[in-house]
N, C-alpha and C. Protein backbone atom coordinates (compact mmCIF):
# COMPACT_ATOMS: atom_id res chain seq x y z
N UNK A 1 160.85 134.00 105.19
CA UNK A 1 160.43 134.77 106.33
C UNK A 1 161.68 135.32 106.99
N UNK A 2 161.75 136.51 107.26
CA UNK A 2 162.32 137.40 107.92
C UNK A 2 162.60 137.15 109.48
N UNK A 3 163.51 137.11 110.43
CA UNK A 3 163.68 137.77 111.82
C UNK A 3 164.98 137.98 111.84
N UNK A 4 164.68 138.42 113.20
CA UNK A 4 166.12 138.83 113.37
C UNK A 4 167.63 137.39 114.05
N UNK A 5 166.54 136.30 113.75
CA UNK A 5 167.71 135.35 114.29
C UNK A 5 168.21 134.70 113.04
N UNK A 6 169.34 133.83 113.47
CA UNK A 6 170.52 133.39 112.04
C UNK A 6 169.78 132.50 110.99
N UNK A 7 170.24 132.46 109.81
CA UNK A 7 169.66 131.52 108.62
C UNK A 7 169.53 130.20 108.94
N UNK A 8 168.50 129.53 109.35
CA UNK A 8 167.74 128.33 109.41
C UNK A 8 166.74 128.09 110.39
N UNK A 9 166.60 129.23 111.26
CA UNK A 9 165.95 129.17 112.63
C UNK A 9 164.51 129.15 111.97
N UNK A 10 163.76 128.43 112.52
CA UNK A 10 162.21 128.50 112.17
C UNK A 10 161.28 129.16 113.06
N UNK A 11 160.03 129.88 112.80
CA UNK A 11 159.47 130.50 113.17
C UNK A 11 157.71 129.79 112.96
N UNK A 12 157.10 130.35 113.86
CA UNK A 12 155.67 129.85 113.90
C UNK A 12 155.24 131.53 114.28
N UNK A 13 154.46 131.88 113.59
CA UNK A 13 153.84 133.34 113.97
C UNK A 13 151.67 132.93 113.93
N UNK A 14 151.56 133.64 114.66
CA UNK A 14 149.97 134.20 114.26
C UNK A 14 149.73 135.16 113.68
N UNK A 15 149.18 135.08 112.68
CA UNK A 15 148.86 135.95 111.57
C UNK A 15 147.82 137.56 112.09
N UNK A 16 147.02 136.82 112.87
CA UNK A 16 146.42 138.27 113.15
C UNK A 16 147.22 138.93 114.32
N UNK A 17 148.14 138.38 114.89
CA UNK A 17 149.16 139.44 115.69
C UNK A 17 149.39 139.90 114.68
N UNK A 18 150.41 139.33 113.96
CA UNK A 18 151.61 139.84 112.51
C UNK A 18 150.42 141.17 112.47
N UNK A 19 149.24 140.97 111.52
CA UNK A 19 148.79 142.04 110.94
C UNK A 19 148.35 143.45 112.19
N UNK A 20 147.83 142.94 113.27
CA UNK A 20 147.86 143.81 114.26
C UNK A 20 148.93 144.71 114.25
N UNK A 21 150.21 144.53 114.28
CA UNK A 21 151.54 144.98 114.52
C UNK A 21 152.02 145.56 113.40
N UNK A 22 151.28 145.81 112.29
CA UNK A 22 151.98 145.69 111.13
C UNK A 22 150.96 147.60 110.91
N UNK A 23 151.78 148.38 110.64
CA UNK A 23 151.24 149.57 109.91
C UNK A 23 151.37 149.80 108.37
N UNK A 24 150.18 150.48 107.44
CA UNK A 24 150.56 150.45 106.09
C UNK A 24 150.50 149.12 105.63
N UNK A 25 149.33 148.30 105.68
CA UNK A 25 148.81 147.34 104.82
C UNK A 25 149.62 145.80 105.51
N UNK A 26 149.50 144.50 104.64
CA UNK A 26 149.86 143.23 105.41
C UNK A 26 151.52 143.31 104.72
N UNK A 27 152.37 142.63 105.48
CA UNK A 27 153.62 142.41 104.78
C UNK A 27 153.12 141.83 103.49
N UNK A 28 154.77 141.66 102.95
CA UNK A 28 154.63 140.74 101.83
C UNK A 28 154.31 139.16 102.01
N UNK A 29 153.72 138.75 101.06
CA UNK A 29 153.12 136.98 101.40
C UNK A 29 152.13 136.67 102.42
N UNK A 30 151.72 137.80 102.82
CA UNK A 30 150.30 137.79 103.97
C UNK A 30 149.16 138.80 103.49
N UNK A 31 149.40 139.03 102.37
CA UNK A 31 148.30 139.90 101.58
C UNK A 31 146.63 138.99 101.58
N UNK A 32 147.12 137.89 101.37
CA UNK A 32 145.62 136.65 101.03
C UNK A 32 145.05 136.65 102.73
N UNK A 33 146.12 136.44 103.43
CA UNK A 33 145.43 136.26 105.18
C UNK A 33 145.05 137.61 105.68
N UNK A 34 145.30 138.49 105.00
CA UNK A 34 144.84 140.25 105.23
C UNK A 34 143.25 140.23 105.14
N UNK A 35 143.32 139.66 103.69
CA UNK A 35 141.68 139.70 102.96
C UNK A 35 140.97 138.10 103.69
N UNK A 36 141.48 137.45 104.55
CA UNK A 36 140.30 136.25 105.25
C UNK A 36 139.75 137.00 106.07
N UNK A 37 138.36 136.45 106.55
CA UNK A 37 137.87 137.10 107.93
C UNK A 37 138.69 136.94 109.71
N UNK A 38 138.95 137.87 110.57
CA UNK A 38 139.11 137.26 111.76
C UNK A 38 139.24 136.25 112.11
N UNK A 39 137.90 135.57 112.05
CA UNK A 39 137.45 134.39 112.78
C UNK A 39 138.06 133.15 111.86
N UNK A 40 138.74 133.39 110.68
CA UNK A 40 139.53 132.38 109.96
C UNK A 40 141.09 132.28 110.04
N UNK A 41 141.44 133.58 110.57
CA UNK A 41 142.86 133.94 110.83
C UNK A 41 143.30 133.71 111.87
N UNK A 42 142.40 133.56 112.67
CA UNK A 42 142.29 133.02 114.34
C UNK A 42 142.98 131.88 114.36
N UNK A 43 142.34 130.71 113.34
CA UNK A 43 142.50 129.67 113.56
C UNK A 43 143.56 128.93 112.66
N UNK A 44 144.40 129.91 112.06
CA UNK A 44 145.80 129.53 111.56
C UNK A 44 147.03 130.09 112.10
N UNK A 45 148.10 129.26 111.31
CA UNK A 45 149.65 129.49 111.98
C UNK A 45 150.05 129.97 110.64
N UNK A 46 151.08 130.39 111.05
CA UNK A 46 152.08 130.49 109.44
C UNK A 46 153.42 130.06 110.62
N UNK A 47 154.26 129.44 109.64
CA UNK A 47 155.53 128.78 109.83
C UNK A 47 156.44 129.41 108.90
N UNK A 48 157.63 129.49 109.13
CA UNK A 48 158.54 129.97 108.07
C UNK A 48 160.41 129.64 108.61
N UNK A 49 160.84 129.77 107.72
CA UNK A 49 162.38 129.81 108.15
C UNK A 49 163.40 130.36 107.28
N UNK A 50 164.03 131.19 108.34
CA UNK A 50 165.06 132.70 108.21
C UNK A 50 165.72 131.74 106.98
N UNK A 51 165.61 132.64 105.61
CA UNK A 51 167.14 132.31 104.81
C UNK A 51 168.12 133.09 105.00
N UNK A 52 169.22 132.91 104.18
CA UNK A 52 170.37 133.42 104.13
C UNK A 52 170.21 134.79 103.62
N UNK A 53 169.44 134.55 102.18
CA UNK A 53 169.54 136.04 101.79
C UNK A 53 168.06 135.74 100.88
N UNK A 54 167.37 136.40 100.53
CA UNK A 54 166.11 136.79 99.62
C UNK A 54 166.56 137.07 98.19
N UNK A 55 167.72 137.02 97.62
CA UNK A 55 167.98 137.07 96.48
C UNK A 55 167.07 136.57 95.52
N UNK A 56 166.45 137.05 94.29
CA UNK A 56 165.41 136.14 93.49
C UNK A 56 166.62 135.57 92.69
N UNK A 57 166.39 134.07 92.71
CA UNK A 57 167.49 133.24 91.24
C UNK A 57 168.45 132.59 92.75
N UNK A 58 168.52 132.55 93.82
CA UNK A 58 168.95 131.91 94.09
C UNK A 58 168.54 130.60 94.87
N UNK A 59 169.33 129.55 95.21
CA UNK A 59 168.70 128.29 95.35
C UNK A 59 168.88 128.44 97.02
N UNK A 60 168.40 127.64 97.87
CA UNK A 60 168.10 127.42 99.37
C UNK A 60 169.44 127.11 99.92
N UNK A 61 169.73 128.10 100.61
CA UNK A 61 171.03 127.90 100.87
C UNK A 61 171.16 126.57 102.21
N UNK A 62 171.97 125.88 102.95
CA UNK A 62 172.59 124.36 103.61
C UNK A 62 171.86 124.76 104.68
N UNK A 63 171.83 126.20 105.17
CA UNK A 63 170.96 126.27 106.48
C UNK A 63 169.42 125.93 106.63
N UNK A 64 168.85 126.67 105.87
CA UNK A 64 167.30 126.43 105.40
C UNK A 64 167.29 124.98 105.14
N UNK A 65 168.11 124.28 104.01
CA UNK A 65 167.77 122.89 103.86
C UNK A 65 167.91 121.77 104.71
N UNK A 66 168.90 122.44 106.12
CA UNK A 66 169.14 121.73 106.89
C UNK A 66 167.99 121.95 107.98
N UNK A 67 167.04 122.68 108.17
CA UNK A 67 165.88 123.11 108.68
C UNK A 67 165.22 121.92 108.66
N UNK A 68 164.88 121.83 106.79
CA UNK A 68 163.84 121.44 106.16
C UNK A 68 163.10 120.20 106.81
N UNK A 69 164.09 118.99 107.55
CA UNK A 69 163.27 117.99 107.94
C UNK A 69 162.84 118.42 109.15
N UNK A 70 163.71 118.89 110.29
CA UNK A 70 163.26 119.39 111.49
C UNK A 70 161.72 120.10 111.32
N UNK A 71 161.44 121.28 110.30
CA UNK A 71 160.02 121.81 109.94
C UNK A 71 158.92 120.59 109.89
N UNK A 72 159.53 119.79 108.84
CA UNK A 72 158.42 118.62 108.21
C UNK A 72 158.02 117.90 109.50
N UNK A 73 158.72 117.21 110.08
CA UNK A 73 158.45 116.20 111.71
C UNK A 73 157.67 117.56 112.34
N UNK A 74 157.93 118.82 112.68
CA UNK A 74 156.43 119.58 113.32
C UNK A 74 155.69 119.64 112.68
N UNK A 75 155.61 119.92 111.39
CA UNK A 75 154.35 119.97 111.17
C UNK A 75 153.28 118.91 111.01
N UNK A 76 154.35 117.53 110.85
CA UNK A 76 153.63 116.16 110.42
C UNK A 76 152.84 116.05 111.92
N UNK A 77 153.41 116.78 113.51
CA UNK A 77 152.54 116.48 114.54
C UNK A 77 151.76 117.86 114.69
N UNK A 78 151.82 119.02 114.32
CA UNK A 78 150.18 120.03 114.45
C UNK A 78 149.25 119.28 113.08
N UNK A 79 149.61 119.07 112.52
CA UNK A 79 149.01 118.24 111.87
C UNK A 79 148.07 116.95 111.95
N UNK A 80 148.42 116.24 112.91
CA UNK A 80 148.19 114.89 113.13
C UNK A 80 147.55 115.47 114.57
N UNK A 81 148.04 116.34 115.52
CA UNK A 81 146.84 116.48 116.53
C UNK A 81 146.44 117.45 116.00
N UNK A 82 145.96 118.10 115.18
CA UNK A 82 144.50 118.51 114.80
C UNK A 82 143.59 117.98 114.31
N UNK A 83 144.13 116.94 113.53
CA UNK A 83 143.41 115.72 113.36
C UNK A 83 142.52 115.01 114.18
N UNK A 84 143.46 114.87 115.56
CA UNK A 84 142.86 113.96 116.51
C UNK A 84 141.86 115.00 116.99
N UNK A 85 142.14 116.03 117.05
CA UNK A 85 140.87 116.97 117.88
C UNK A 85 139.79 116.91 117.02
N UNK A 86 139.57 116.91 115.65
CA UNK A 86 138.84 117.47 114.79
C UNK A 86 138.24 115.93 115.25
N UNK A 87 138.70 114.83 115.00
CA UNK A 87 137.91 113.72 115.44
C UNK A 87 136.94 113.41 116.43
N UNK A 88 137.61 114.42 117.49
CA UNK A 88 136.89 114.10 119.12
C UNK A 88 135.93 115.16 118.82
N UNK A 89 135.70 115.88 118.22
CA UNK A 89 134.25 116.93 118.13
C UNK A 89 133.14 116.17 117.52
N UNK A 90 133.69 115.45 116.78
CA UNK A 90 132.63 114.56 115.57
C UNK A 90 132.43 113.48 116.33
């Protein structure tokens, strides 16, 4: 994922902003959340984090990998309280 801040910064976007904002079809890698309905796109995140460079063939450069656990610990908690919500409805 793309922004404009330095290689490792992580990002949380909403997908139907992204596509709102977006002219000439979904970016790349949001083609599948293009074709869900609204009311399913509503209710997701996409996460991502700035690499160094998009080169194909190359490996994850120290910034991204140094991301990598910081990402995992958030997501292990949207994760775990959606859980708990999905519980309290039932």
């Amino acid at each position: 994922m793309e922004g404009p801040d330095s290689p490792g910064s992580l990002y949380q976007l909403d997908p139907e902003e992204m596509l709102c904002r977006v002219s000439g079809g979904a970016p790349a890698g949001l083609e599948m959340a293009a074709l869900l309905p609204p009311w399913v796109r509503s209710r997701m995140c996409i996460f991502g984090v700035q690499p160094r460079t998009r080169h194909a063939g190359t490996s994850l450069s120290p910034e991204v990998l140094g991301a990598l656990p910081i990402l995992v610990t958030y997501l292990r908690g949207v994760i775990l309280r959606a859980a708990g919500q999905a519980r309290q409805l039932n």
